[in-house]
N, C-alpha and C. Protein backbone atom coordinates (compact mmCIF):
# COMPACT_ATOMS: atom_id res chain seq x y z
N UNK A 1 337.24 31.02 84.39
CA UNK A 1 335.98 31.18 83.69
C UNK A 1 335.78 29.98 82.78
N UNK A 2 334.64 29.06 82.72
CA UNK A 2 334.30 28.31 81.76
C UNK A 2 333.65 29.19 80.77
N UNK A 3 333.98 28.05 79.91
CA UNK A 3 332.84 28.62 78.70
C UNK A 3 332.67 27.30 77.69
N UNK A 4 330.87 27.56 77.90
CA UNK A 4 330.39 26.27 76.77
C UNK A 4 329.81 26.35 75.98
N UNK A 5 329.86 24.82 75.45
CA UNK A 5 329.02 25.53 73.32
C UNK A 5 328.18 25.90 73.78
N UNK A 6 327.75 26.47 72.94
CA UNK A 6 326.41 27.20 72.57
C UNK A 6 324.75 26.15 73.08
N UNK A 7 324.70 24.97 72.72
CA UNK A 7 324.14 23.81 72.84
C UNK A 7 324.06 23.35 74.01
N UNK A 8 325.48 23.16 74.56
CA UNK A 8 325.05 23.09 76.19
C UNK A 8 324.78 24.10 76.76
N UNK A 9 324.62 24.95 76.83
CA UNK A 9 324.23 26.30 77.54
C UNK A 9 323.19 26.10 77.42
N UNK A 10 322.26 26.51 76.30
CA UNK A 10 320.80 26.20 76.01
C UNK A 10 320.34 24.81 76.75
N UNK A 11 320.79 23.69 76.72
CA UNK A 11 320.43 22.61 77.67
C UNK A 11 320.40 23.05 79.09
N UNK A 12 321.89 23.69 79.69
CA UNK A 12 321.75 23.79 80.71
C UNK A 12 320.82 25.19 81.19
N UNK A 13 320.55 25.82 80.34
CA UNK A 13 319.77 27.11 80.91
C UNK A 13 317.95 26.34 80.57
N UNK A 14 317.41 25.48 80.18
CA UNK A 14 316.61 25.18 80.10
C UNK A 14 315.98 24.14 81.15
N UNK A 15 317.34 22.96 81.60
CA UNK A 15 316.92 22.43 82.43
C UNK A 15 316.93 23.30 83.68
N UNK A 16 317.87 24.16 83.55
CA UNK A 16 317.38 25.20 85.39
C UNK A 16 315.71 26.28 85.10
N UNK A 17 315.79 26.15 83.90
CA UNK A 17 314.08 26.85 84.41
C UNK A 17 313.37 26.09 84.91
N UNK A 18 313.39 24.32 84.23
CA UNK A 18 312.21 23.04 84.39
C UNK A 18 312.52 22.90 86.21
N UNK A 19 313.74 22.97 86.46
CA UNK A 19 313.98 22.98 87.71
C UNK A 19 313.35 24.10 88.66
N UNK A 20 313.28 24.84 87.87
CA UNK A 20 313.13 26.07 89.53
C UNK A 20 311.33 26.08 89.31
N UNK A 21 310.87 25.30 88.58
CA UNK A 21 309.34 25.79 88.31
C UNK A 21 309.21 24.09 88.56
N UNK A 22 309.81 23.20 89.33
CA UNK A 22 309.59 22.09 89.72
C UNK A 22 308.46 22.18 91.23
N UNK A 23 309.16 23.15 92.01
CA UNK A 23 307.71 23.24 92.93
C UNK A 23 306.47 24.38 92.71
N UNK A 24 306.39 24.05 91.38
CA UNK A 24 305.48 25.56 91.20
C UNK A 24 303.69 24.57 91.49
N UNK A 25 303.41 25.07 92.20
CA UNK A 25 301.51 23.89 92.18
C UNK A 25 300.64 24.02 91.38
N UNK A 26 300.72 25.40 90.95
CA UNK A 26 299.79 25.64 89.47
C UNK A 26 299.90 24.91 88.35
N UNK A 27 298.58 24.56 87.81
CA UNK A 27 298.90 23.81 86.66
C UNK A 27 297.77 24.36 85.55
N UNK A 28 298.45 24.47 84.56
CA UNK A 28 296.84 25.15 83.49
C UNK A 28 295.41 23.82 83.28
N UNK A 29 295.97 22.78 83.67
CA UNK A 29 295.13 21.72 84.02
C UNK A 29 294.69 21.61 85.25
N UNK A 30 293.05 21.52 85.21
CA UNK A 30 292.79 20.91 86.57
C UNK A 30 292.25 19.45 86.64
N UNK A 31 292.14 18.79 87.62
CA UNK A 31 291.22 17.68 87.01
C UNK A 31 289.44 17.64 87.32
N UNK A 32 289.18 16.84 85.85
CA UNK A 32 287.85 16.90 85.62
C UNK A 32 287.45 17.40 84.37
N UNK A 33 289.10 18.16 83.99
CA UNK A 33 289.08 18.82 82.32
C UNK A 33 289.00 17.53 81.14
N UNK A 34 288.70 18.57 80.39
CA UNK A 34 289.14 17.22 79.46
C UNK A 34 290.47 17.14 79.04
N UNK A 35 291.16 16.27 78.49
CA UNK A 35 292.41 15.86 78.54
C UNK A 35 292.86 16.31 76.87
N UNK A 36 293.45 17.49 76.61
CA UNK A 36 293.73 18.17 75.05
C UNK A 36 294.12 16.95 74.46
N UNK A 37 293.41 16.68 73.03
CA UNK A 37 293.98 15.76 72.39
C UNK A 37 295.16 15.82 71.41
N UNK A 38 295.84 15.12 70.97
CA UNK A 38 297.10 15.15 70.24
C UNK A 38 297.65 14.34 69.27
N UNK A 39 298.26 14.61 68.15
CA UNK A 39 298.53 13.38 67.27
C UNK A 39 299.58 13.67 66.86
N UNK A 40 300.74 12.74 67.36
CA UNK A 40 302.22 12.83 67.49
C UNK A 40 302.96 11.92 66.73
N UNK A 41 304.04 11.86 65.69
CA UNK A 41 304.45 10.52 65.18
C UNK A 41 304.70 10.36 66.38
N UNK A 42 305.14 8.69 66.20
CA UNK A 42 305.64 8.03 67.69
C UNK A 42 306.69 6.55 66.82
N UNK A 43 307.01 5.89 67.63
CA UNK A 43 308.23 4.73 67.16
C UNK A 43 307.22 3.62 66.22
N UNK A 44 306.07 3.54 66.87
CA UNK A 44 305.23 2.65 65.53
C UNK A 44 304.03 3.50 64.80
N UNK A 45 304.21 4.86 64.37
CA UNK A 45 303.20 5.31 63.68
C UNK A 45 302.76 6.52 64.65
N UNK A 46 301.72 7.21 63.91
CA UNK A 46 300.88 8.40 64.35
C UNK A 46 300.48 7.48 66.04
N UNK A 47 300.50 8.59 66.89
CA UNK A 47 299.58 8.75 68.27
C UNK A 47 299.01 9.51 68.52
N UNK A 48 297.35 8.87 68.52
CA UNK A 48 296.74 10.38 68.75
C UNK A 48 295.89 9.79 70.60
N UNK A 49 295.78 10.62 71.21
CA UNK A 49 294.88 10.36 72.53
C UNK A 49 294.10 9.94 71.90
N UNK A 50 292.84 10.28 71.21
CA UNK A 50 291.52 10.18 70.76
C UNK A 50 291.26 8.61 70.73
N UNK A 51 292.49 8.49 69.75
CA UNK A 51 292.30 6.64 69.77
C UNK A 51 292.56 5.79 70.77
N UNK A 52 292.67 6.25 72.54
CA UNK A 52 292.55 5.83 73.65
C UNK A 52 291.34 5.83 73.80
N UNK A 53 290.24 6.12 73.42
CA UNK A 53 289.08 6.42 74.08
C UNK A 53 288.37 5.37 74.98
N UNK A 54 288.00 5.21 76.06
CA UNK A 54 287.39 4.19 76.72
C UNK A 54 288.49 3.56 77.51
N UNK A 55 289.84 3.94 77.22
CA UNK A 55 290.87 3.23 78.09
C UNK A 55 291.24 4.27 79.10
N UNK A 56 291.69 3.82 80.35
CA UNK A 56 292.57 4.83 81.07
C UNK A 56 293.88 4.99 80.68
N UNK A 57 294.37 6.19 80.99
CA UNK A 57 295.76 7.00 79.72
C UNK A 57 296.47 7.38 80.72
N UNK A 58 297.79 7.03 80.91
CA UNK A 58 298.76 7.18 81.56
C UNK A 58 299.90 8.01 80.95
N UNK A 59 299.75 9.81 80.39
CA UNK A 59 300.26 10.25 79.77
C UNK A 59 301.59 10.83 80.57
N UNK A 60 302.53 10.57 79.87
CA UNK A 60 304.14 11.58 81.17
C UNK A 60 304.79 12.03 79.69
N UNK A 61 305.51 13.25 79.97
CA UNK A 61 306.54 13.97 79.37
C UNK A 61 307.66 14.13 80.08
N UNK A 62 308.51 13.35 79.04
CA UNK A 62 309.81 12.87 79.16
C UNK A 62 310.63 13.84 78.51
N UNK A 63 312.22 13.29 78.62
CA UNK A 63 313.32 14.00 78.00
C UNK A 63 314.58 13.25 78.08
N UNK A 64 315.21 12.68 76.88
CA UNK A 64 316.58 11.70 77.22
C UNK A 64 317.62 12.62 78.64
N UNK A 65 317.54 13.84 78.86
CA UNK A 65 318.51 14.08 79.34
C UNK A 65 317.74 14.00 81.14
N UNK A 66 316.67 14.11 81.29
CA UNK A 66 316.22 14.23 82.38
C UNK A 66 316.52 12.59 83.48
N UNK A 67 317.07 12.69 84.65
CA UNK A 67 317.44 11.76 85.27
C UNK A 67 316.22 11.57 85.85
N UNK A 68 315.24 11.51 86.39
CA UNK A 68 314.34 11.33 87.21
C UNK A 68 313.30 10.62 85.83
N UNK A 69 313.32 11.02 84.35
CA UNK A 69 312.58 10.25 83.86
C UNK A 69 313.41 9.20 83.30
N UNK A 70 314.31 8.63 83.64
CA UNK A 70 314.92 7.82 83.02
C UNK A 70 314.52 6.66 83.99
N UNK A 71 314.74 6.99 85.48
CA UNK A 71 313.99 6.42 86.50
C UNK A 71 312.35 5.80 86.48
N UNK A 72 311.89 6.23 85.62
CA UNK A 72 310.45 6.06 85.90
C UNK A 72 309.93 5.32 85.01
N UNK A 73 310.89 4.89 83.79
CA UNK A 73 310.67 4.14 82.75
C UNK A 73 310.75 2.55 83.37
N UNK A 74 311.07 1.84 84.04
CA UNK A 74 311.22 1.01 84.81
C UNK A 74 309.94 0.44 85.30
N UNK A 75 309.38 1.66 86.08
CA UNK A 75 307.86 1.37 86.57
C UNK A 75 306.68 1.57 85.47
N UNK A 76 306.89 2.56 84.58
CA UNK A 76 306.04 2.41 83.36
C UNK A 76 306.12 1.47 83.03
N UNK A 77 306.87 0.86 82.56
CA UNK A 77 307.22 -0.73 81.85
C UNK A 77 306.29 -1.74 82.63
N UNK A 78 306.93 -1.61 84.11
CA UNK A 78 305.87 -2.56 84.51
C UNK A 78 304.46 -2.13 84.87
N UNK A 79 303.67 -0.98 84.78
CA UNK A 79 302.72 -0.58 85.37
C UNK A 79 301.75 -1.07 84.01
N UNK A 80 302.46 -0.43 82.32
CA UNK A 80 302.16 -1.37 81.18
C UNK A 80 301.75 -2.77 81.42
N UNK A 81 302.82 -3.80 81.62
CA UNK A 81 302.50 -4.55 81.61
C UNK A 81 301.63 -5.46 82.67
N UNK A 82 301.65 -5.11 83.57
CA UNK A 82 301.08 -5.39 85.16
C UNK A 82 299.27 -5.21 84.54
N UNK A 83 299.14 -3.74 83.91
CA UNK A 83 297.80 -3.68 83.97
C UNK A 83 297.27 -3.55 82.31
N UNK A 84 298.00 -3.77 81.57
CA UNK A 84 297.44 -3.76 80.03
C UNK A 84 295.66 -4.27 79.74
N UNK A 85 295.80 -5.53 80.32
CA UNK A 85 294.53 -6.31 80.19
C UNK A 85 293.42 -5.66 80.55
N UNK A 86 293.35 -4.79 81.82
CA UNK A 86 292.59 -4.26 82.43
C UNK A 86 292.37 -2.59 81.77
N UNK A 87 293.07 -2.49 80.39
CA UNK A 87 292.65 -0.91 80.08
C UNK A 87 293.37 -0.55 79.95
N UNK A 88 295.01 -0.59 80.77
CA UNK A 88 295.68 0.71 80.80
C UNK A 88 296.38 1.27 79.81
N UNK A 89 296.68 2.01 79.24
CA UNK A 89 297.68 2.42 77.78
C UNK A 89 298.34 3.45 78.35
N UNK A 90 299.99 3.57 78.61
CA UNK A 90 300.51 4.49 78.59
C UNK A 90 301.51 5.33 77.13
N UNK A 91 301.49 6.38 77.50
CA UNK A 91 302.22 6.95 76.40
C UNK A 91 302.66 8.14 77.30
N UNK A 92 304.07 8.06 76.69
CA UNK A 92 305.26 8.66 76.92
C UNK A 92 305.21 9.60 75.72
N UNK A 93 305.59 11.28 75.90
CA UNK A 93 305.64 12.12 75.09
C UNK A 93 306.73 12.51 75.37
N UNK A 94 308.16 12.44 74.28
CA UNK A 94 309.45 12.66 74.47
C UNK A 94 309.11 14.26 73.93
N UNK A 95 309.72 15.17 74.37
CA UNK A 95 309.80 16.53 74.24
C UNK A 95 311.45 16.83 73.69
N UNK A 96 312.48 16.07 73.52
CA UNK A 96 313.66 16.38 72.93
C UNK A 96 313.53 16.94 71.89
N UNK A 97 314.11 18.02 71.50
CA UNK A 97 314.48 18.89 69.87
C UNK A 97 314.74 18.09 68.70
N UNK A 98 315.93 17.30 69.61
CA UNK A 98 316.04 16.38 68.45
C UNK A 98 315.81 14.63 68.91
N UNK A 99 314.66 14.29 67.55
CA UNK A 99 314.14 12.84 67.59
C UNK A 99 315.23 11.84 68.21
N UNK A 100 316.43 12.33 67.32
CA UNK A 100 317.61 10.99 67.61
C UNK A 100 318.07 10.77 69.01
N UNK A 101 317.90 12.07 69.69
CA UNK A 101 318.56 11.99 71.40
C UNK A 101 317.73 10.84 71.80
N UNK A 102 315.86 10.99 71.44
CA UNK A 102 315.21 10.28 72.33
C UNK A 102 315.35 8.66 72.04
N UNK A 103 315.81 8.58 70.34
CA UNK A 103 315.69 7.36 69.99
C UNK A 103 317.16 6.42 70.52
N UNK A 104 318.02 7.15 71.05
CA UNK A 104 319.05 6.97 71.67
C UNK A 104 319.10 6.26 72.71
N UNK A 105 318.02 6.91 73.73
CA UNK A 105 317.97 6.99 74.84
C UNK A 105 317.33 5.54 74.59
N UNK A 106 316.45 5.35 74.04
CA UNK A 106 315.30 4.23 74.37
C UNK A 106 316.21 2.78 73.86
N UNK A 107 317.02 3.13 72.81
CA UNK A 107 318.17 1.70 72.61
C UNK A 107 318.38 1.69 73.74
N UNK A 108 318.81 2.58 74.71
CA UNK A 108 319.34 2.02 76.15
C UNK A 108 318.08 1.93 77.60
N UNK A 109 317.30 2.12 77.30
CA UNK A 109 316.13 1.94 77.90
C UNK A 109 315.02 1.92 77.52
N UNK A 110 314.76 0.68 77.13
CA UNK A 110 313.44 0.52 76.41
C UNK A 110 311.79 0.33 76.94
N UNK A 111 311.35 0.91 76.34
CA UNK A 111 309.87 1.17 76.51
C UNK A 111 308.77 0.13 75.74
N UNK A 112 308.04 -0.17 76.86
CA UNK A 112 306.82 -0.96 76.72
C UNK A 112 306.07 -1.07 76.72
N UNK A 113 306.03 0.74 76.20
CA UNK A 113 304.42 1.13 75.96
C UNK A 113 304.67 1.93 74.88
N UNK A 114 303.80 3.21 74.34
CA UNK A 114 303.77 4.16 73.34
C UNK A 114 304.22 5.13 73.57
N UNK A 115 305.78 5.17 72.51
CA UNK A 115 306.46 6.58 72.94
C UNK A 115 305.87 7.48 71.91
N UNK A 116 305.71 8.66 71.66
CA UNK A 116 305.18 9.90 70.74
C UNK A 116 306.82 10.94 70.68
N UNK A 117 306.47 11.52 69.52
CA UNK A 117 307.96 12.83 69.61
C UNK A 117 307.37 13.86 69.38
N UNK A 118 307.68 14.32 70.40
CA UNK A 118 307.00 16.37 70.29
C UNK A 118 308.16 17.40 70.72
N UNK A 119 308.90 17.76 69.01
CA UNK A 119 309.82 18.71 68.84
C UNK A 119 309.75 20.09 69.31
N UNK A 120 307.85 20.47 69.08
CA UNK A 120 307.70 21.67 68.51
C UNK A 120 307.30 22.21 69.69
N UNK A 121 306.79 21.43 71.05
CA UNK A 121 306.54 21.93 72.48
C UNK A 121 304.84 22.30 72.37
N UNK A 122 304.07 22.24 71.15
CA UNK A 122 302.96 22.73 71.32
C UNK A 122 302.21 21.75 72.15
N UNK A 123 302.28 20.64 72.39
CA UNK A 123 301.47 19.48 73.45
C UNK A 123 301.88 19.88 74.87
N UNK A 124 302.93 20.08 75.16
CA UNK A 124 303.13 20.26 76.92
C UNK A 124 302.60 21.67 77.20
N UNK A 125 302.89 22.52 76.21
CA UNK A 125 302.29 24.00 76.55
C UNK A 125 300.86 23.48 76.89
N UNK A 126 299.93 22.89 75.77
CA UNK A 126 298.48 22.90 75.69
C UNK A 126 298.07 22.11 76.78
N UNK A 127 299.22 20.93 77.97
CA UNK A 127 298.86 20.46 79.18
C UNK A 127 299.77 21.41 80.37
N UNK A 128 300.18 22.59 80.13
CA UNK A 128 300.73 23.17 80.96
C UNK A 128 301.70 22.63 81.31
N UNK A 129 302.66 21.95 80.79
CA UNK A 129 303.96 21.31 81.64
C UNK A 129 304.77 22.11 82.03
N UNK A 130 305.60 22.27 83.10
CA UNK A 130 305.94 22.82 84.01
C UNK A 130 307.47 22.36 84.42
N UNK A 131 307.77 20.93 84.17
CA UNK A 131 308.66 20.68 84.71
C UNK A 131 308.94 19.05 83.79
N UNK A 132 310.13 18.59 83.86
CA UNK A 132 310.03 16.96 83.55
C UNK A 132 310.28 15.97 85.00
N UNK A 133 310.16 15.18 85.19
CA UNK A 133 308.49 14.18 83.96
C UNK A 133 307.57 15.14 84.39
N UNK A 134 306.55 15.31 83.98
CA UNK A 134 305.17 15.43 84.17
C UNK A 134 304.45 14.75 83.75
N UNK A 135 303.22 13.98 84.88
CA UNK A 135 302.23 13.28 83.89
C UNK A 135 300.85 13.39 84.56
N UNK A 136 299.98 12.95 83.68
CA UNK A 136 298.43 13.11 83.42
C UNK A 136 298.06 11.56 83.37
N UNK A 137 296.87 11.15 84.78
CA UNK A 137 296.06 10.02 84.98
C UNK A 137 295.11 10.57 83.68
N UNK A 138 294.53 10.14 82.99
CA UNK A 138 293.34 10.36 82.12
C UNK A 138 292.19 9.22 81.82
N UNK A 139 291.00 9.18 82.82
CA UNK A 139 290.00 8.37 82.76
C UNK A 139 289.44 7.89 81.24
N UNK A 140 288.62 6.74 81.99
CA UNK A 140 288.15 6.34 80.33
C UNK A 140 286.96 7.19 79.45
N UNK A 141 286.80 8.20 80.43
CA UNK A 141 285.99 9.03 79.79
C UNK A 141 286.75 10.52 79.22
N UNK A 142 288.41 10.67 79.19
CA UNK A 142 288.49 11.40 78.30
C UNK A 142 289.03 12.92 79.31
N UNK A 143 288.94 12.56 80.80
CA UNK A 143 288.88 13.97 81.77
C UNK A 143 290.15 13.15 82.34
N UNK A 144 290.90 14.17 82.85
CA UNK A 144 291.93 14.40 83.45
C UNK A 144 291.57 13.80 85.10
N UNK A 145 292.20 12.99 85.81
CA UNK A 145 292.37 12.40 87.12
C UNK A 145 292.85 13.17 88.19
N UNK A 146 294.30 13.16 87.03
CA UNK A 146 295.35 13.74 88.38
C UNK A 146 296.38 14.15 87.90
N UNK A 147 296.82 15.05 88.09
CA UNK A 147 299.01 15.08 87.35
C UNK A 147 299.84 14.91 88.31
N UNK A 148 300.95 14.92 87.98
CA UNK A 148 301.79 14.63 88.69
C UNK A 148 303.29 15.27 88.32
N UNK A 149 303.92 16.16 89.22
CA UNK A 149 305.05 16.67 88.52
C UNK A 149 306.54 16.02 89.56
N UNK A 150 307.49 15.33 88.54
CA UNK A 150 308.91 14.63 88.64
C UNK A 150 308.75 13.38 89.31
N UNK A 151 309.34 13.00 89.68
CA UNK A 151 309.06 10.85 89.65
C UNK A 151 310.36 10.42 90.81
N UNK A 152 309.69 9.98 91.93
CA UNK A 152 310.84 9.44 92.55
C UNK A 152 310.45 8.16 93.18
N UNK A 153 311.73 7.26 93.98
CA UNK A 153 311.00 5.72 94.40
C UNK A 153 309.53 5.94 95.41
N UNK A 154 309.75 7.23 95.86
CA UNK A 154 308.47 7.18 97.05
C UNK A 154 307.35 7.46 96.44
N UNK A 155 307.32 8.22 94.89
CA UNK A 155 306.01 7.81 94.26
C UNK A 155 305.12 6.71 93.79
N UNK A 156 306.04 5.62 93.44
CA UNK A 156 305.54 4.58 92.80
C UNK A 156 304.31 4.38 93.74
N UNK A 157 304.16 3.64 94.56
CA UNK A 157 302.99 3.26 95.34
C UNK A 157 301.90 4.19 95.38
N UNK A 158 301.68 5.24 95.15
CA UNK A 158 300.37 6.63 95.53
C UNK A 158 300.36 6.60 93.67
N UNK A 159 301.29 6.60 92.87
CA UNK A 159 300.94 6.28 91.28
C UNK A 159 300.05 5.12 91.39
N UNK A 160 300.50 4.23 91.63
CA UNK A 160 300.31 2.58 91.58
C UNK A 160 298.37 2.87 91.96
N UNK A 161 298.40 3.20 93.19
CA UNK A 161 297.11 3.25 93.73
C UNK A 161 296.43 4.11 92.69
N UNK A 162 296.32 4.76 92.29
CA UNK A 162 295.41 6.16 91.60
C UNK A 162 295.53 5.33 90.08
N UNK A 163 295.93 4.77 89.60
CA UNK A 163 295.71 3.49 88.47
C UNK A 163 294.73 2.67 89.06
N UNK A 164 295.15 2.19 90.27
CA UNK A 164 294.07 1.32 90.59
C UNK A 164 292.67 1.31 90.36
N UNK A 165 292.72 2.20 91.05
CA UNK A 165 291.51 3.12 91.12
C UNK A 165 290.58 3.75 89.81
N UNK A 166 291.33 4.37 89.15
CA UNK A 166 291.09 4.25 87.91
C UNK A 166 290.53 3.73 87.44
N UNK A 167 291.29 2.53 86.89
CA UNK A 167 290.39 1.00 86.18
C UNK A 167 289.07 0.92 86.78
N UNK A 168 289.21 0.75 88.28
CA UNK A 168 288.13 -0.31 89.00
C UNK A 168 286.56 0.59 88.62
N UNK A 169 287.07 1.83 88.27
CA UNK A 169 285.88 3.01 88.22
C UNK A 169 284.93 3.04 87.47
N UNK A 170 283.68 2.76 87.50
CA UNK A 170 282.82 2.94 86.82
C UNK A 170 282.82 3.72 85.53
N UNK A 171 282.28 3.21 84.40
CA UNK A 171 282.49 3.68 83.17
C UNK A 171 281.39 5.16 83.23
């Protein structure tokens, strides 16, 4: 018989719910909604959506312990920088309990866009998150695109495109 702290248990009984509700298709978001706004400290100050307005918003919820978003920080980085000029702003909403795991994580993988910290879970509830990563295309008008639930190499390209697209879109 094992037996573990208290702490990992709760980790590990949390990541098997995010897991088993990984193929769930429902989402309390549809797109065309508007995209709940939010104002999160983050690593340089308050983040609120609102002050995206007119840009397209590349929102994902993360977690230091989640492997698949540790993966995806790579292509954020470059999807940031690839398309900054043209609009794009992403922000990363770390969902860890505790701030320091995430600030941990990012010494070892750093981010090149806007990370936010949301302890309290009331932002992923209010976008229905379901699973990690999860993320939200959000047009420059403020409505929801598309989501997307967990991150692997065969996504990048169908992400990549639906940015594209995005931008090129009429205001």
């Amino acid at each position: 018989m094992v037996i573990f702290p208290k702490k990992t248990l709760k980790t590990l009984l949390f990541a098997s719910l995010l897991c088993l509700s990984c193929n769930a298709t429902s989402y309390a978001l549809e797109a065309g909604s508007k995209a709940p706004d939010f104002s999160l400290p983050g690593v340089q100050g308050t983040v609120e959506l609102s002050s995206t307005a007119g840009s397209v918003v590349y929102v994902d919820f993360w977690a230091s312990w989640c492997g698949p978003c540790k993966q995806s920080f790579a292509w954020m980085n470059a999807m940031q920088d690839k398309y900054r000029a043209q609009g794009l702003k992403i922000i990363g909403v770390n969902l860890d309990t505790k701030t320091e795991d995430a600030r941990k994580f990012l010494t070892q993988t750093p981010a090149h866009f806007t990370v936010a910290f949301e302890s309290k879970g009331v932002t992923p509830k209010n976008y229905g998150v379901k699973g990690m990563p999860t993320s939200f295309l959000v047009g420059r008008d403020g409505k929801i695109i598309f989501q997307h639930l967990g991150f692997k190499e065969a996504d990048r390209e169908k992400l990549e495109k639906e940015i594209k697209a995005a931008l090129e879109a009429k205001k």
